[in-house]
C-alpha atoms as a PDB file:
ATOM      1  CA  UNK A   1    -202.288  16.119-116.924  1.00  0.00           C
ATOM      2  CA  UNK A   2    -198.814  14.331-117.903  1.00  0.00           C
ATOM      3  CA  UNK A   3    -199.645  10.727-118.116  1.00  0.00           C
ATOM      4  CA  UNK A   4    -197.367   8.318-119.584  1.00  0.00           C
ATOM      5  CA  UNK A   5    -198.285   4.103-119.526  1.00  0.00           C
ATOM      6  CA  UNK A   6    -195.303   1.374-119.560  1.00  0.00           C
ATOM      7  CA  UNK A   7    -195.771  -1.441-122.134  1.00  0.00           C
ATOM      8  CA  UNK A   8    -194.428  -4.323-122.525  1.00  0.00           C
ATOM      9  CA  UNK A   9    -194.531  -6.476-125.722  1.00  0.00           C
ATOM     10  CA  UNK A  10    -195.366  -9.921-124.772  1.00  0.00           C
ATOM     11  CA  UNK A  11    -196.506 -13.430-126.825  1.00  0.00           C
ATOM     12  CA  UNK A  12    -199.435 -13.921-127.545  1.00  0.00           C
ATOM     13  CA  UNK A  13    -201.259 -16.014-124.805  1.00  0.00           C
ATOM     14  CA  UNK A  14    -202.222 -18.372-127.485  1.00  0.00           C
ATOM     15  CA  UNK A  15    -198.900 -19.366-128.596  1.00  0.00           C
ATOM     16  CA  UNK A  16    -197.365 -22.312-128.186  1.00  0.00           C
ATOM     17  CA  UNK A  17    -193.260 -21.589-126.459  1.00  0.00           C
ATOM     18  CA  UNK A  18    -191.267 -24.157-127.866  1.00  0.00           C
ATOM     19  CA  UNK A  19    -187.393 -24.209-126.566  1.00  0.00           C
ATOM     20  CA  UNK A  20    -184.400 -24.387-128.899  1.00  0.00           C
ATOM     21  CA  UNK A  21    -181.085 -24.422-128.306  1.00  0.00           C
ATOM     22  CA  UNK A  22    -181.525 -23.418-125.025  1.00  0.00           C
ATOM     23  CA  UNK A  23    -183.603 -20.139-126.181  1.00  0.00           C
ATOM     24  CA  UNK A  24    -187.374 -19.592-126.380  1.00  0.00           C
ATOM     25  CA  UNK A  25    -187.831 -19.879-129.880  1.00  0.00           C
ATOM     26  CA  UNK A  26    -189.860 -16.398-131.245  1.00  0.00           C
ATOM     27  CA  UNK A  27    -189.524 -17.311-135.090  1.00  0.00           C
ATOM     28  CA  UNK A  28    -193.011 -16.549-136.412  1.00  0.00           C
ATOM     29  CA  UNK A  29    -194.376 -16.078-133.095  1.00  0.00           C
ATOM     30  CA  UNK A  30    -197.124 -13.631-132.694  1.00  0.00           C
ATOM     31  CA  UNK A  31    -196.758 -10.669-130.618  1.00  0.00           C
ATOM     32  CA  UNK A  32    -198.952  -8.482-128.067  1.00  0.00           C
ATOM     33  CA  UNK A  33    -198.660  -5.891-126.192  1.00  0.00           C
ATOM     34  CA  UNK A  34    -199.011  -7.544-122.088  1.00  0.00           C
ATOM     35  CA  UNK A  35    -202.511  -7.839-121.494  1.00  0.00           C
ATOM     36  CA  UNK A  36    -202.071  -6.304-118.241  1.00  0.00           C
ATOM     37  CA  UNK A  37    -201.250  -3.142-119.936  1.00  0.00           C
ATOM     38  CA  UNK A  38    -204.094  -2.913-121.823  1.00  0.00           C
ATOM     39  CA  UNK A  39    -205.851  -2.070-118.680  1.00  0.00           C
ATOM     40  CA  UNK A  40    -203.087   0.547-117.725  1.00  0.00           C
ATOM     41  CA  UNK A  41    -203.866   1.859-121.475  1.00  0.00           C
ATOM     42  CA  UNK A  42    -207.736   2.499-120.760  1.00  0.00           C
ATOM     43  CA  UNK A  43    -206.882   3.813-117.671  1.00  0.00           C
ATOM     44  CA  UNK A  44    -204.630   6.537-118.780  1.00  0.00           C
ATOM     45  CA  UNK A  45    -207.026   7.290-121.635  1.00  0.00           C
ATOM     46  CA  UNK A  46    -210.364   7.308-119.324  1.00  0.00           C
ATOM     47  CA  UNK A  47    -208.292   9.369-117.030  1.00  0.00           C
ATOM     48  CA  UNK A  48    -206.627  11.781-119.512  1.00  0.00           C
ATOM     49  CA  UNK A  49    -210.570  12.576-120.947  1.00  0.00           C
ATOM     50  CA  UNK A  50    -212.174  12.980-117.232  1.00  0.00           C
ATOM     51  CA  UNK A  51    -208.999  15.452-116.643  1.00  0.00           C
ATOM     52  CA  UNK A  52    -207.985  16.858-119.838  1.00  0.00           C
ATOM     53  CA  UNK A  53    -203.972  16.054-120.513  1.00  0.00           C
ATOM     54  CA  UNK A  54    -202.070  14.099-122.955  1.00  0.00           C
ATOM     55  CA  UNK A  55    -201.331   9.929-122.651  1.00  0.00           C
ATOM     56  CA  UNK A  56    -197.802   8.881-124.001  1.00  0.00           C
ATOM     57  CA  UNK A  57    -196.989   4.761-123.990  1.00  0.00           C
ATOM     58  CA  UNK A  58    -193.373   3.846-123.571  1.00  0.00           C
ATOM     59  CA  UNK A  59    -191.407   0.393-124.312  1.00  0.00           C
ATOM     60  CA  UNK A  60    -188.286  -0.804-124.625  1.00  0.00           C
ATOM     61  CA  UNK A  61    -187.195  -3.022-127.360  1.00  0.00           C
ATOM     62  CA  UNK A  62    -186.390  -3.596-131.073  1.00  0.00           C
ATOM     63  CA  UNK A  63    -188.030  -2.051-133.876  1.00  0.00           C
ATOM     64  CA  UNK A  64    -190.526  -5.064-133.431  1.00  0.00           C
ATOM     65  CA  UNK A  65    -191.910  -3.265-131.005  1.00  0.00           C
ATOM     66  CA  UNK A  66    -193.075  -0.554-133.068  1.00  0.00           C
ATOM     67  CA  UNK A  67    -196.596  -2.744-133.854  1.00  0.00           C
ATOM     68  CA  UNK A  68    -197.741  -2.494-130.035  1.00  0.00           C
ATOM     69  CA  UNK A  69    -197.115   1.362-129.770  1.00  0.00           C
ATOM     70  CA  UNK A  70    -198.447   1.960-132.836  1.00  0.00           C
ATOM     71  CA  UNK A  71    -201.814  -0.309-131.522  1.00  0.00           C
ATOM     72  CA  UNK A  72    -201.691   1.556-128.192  1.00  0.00           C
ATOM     73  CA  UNK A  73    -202.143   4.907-130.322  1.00  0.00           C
ATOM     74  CA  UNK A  74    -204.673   3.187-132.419  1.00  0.00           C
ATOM     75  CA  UNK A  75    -207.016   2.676-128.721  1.00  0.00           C
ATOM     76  CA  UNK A  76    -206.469   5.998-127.787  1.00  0.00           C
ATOM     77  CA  UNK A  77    -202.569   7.453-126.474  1.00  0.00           C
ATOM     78  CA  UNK A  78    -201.060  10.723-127.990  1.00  0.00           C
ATOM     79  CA  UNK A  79    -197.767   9.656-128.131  1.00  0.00           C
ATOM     80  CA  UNK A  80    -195.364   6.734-128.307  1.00  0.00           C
ATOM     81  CA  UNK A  81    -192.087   6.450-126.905  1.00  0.00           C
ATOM     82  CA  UNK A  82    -189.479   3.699-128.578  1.00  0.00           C
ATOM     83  CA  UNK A  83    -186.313   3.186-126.469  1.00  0.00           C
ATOM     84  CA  UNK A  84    -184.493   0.916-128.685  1.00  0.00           C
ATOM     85  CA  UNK A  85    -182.139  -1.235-126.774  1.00  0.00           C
ATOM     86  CA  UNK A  86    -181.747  -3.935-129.467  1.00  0.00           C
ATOM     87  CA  UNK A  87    -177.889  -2.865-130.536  1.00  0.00           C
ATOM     88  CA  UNK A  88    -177.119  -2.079-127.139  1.00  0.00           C
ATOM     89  CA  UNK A  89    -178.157  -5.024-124.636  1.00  0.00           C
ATOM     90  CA  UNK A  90    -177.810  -8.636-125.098  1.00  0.00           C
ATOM     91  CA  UNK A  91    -179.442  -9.344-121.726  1.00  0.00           C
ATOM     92  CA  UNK A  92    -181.829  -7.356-119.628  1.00  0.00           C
ATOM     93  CA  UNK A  93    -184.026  -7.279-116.719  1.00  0.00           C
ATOM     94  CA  UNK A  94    -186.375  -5.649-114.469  1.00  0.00           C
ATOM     95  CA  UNK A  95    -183.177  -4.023-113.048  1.00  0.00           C
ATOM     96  CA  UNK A  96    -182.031  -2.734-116.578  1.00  0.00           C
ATOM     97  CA  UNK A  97    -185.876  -2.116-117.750  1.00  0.00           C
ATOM     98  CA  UNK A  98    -186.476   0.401-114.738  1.00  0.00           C
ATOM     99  CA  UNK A  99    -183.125   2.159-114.570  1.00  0.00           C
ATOM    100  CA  UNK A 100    -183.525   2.764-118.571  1.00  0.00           C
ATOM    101  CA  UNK A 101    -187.047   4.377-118.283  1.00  0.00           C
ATOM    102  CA  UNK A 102    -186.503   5.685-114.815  1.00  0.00           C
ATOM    103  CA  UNK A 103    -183.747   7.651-116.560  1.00  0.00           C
ATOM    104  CA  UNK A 104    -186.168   9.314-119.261  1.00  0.00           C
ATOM    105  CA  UNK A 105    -188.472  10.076-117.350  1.00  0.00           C
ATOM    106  CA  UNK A 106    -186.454  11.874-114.555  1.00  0.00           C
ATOM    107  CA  UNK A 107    -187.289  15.362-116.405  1.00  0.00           C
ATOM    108  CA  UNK A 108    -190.828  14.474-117.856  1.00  0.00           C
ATOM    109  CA  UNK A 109    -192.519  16.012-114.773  1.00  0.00           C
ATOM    110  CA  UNK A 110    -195.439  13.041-114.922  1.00  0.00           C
ATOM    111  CA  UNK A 111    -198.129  13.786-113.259  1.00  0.00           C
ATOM    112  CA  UNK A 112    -199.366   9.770-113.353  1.00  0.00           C
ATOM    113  CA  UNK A 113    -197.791   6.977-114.530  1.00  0.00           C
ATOM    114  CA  UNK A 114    -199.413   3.862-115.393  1.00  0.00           C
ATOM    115  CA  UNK A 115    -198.153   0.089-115.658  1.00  0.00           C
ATOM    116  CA  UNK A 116    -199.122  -3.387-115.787  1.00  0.00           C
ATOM    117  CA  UNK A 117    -199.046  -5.403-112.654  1.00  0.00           C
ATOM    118  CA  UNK A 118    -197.121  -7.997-114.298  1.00  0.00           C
ATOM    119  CA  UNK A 119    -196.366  -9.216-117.458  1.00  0.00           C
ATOM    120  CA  UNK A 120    -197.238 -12.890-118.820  1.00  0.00           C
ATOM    121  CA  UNK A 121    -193.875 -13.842-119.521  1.00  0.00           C
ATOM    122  CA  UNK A 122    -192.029 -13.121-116.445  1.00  0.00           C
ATOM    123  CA  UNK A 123    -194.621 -12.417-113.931  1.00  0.00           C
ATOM    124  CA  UNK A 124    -192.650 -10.365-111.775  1.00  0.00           C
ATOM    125  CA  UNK A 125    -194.225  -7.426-111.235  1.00  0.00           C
ATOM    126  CA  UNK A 126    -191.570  -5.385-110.384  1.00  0.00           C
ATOM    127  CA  UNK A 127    -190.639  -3.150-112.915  1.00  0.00           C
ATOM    128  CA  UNK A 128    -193.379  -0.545-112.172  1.00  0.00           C
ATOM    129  CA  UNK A 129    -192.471  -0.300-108.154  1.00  0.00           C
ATOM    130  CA  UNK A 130    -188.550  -0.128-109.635  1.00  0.00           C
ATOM    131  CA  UNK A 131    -189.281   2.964-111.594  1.00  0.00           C
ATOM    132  CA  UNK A 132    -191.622   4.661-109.330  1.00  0.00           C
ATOM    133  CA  UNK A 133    -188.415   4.452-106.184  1.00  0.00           C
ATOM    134  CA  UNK A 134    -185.877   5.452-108.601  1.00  0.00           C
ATOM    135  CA  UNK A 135    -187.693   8.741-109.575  1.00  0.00           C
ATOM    136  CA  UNK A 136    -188.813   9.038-105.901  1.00  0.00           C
ATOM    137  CA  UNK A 137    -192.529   9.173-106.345  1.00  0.00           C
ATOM    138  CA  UNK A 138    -195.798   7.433-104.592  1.00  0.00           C
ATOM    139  CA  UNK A 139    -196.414   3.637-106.253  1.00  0.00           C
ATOM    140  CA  UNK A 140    -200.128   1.852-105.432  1.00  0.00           C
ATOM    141  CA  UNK A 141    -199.742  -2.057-106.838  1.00  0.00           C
ATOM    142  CA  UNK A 142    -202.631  -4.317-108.452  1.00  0.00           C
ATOM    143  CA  UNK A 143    -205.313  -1.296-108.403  1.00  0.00           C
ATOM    144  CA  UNK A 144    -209.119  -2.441-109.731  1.00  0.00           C
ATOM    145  CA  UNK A 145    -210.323   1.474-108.848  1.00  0.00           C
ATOM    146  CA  UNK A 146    -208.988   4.946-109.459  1.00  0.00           C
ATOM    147  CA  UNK A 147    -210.357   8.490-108.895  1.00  0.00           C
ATOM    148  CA  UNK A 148    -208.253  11.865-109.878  1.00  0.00           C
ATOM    149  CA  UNK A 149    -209.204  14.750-107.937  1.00  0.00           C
ATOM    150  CA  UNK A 150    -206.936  17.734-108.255  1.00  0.00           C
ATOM    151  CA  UNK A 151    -203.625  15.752-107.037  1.00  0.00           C
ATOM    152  CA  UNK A 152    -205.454  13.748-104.649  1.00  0.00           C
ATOM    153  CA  UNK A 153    -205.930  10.201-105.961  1.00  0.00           C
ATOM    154  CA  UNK A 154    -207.926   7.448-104.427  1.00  0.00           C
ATOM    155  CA  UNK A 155    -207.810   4.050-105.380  1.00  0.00           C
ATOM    156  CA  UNK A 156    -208.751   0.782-104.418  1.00  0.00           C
ATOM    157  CA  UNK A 157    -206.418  -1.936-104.928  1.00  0.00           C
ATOM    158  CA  UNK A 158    -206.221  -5.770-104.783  1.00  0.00           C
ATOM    159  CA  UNK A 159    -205.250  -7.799-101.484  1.00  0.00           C
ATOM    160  CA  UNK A 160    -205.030 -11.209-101.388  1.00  0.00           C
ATOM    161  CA  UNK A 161    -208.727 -11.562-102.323  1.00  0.00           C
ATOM    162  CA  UNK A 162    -210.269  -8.556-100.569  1.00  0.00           C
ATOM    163  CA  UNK A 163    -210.011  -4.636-101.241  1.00  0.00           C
ATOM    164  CA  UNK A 164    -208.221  -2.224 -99.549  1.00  0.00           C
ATOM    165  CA  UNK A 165    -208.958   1.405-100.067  1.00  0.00           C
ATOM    166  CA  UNK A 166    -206.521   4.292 -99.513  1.00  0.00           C
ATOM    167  CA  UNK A 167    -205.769   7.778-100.619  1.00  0.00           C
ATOM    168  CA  UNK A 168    -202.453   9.375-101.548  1.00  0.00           C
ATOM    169  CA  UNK A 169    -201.126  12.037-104.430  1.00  0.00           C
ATOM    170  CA  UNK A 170    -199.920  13.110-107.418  1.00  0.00           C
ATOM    171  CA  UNK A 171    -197.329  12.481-109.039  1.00  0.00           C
ATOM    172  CA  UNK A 172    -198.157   8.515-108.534  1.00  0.00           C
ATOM    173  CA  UNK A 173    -197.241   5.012-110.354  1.00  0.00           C
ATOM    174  CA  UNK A 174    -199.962   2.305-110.299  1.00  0.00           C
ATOM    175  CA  UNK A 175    -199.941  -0.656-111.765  1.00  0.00           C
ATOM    176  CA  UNK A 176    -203.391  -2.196-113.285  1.00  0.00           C
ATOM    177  CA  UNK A 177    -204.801  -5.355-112.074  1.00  0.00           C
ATOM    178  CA  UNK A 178    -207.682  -7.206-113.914  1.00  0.00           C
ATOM    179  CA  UNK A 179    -211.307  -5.881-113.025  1.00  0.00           C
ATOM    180  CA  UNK A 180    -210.122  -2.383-113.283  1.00  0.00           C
ATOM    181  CA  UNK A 181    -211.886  -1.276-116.657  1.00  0.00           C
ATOM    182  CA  UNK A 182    -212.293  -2.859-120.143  1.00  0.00           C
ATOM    183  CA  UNK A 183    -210.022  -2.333-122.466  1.00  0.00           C
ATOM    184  CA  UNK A 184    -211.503  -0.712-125.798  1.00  0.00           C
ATOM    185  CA  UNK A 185    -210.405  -2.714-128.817  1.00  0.00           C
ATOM    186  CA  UNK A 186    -208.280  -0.023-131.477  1.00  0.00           C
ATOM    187  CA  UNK A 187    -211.517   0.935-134.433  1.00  0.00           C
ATOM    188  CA  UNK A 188    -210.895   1.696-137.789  1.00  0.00           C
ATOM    189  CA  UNK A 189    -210.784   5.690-137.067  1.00  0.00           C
ATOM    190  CA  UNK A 190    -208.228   5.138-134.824  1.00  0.00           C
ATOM    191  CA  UNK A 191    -206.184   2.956-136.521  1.00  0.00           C
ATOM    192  CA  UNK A 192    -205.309   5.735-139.430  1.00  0.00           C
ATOM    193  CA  UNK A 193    -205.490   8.216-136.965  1.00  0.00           C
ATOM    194  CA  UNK A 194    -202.584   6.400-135.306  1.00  0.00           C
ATOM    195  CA  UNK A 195    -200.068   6.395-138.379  1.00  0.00           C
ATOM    196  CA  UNK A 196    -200.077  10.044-138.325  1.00  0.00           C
ATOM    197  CA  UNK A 197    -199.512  10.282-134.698  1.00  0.00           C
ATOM    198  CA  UNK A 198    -195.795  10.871-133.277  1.00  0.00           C
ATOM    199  CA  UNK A 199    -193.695   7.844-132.571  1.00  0.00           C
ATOM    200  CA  UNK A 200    -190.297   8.692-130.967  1.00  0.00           C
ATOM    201  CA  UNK A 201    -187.179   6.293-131.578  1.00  0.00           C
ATOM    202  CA  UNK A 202    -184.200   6.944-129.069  1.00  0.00           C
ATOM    203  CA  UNK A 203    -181.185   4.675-128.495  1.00  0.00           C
ATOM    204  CA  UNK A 204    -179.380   4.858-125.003  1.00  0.00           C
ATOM    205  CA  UNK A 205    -176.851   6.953-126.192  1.00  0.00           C
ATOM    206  CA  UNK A 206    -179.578   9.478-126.483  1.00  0.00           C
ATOM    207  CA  UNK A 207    -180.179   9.185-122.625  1.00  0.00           C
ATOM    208  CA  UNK A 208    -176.493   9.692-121.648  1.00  0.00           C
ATOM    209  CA  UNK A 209    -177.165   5.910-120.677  1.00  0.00           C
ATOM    210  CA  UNK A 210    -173.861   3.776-120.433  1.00  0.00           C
ATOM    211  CA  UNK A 211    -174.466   0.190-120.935  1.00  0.00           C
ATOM    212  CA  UNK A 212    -172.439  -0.891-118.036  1.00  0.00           C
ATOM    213  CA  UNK A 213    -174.771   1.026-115.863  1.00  0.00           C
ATOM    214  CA  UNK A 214    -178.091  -0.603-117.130  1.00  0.00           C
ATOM    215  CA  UNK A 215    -176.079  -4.361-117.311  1.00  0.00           C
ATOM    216  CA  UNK A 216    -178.682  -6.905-115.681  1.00  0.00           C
ATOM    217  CA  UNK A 217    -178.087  -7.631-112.111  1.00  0.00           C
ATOM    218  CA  UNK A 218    -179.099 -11.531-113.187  1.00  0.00           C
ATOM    219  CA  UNK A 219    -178.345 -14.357-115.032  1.00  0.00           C
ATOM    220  CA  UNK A 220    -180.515 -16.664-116.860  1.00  0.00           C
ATOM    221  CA  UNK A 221    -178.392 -20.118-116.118  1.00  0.00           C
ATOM    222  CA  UNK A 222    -181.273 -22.384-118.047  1.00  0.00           C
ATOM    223  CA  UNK A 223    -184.646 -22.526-119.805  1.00  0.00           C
ATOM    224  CA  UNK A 224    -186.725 -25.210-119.935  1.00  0.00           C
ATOM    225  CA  UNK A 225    -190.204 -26.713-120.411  1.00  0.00           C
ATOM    226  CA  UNK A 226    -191.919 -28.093-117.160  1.00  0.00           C
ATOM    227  CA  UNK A 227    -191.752 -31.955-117.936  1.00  0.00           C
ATOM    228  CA  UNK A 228    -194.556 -33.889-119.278  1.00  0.00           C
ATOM    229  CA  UNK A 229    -197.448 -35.210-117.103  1.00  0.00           C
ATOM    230  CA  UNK A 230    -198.848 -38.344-116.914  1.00  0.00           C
ATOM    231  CA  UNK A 231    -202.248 -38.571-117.667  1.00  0.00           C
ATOM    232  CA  UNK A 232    -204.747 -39.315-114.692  1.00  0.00           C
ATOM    233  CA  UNK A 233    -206.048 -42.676-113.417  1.00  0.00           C
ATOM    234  CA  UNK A 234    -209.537 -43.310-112.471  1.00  0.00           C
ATOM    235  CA  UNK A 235    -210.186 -45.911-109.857  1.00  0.00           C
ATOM    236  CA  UNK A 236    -213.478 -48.228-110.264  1.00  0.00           C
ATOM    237  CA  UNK A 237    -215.221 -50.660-108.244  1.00  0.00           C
ATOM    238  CA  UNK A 238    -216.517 -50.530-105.092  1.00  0.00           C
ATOM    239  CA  UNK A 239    -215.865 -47.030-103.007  1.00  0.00           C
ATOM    240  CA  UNK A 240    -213.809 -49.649-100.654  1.00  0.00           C
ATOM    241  CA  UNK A 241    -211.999 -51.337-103.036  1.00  0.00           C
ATOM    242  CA  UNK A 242    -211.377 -47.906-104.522  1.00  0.00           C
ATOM    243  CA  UNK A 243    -209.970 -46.348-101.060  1.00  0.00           C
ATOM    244  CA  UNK A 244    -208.047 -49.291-100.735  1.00  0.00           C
ATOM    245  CA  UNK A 245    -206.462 -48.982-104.107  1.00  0.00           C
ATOM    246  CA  UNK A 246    -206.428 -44.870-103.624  1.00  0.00           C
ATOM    247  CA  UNK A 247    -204.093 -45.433-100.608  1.00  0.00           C
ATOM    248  CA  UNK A 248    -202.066 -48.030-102.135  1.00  0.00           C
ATOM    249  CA  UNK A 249    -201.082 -45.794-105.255  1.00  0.00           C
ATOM    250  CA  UNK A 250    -200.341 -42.499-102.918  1.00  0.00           C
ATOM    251  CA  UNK A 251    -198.287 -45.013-100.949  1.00  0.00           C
ATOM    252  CA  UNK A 252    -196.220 -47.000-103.486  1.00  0.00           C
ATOM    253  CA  UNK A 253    -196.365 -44.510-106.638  1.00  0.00           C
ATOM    254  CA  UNK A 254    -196.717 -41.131-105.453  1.00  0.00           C
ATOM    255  CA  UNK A 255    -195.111 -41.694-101.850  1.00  0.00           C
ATOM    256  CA  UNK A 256    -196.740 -38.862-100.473  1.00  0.00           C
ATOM    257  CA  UNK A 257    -197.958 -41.089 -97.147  1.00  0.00           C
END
């Protein structure tokens, strides 16, 4: 089975995004790869060992990026896949991100492709879907449950805090929600085992890809930090005096009645 994973590399949810001159400010910031790829990584890994096949991780990025794939071959994928867009693009988005790896995989002949169902930074979960209607193929969003048989595939997905259930087939793009497996931290075996496995670098040029045809169809007019809360009042007294006083402060200082 040809399986290949999308991955994004992402901040680390621990860091703290600081803004400067008008940029989010990545100096000395530490990196990860999305966690909601991490579950797309098991997956293609459990599924690649139930079915016998090979897993290969894609991103898109700088040379950066090389740390994630080479940690996504250190928990288990065959291959890594750098598209290096660093030279090439001073802007992109989920437009540019799914026409770029739309366009290598148009000859790959996947059998399953796997994603995140968003990533942490921009949340909008529609690079996946992207890819899977440019190459014409079945897509199943925020799955939690997957079973290969043959090219029949059923899955079980996320809705709006229930499950639906469905079947549909091969060749398929999911993305991974949380709850779908646990994603095995890389050992020691695995992480020599990963230097020596292959790591391809290509630039656009490589995929006959003209920059004016991956440009990104937005533009990011400002970033900014949500402003500063106040901290929270507690009322005291009597519960009367307090619902008095409640009522008084939604009228005169939130004006929300």
């Amino acid at each position: 089975m040809n399986i290949y994973v999308l991955v994004k590399r992402t901040f680390d949810t621990e860091e703290k995004i600081a803004i400067t001159n008008g940029k989010i400010a990545d100096d000395g910031a530490e990196f990860i790869i999305n966690p909601y790829d991490e579950y797309a990584i098991e997956e293609a890994i459990q599924v690649r060992d139930a079915n016998d096949g090979e897993v290969t991780v894609i991103t898109i990025g700088g040379e950066d990026a090389e740390k994630q794939l080479r940690t996504a071959l250190a928990m288990g994928a065959d291959k890594a896949v750098l598209i290096n867009s660093e030279d090439d693009l001073d802007e992109m988005d989920e437009f540019t991100a799914a026409k770029i790896i739309a366009e290598y995989l148009k000859d790959k002949n996947a059998d399953l492709i796997l994603a995140g169902n968003v990533a942490i930074d921009g949340g909008s979960g529609q690079v996946g879907p992207r890819v899977a209607e440019l190459l014409d193929i079945n897509y199943v969003t925020t799955i939690t449950n997957l079973e290969i048989n043959g090219t029949t595939a059923s899955i079980t997905r996320d809705v709006e805090g229930d499950s639906e259930v469905l079947e549909t087939s091969l060749p398929l793009l999911v993305t991974a929600q949380q709850g779908l497996n646990e994603p095995r931290y890389p050992s020691l075996p695995g992480i020599m085992k990963a230097k020596k496995k292959p790591l391809e670098e290509l630039e656009l040029d490589d995929l006959d890809i003209e920059e004016d045809d991956v440009a990104a169809k937005t533009e990011t007019i400002e970033i900014y930090l949500p402003a500063q809360k106040a901290a929270g009042r507690v009322l005291e007294g009597d519960l009367a005096d307090q619902a008095k006083e409640l009522v008084n402060l939604l009228n005169t200082e939130a004006k929300v009645i």
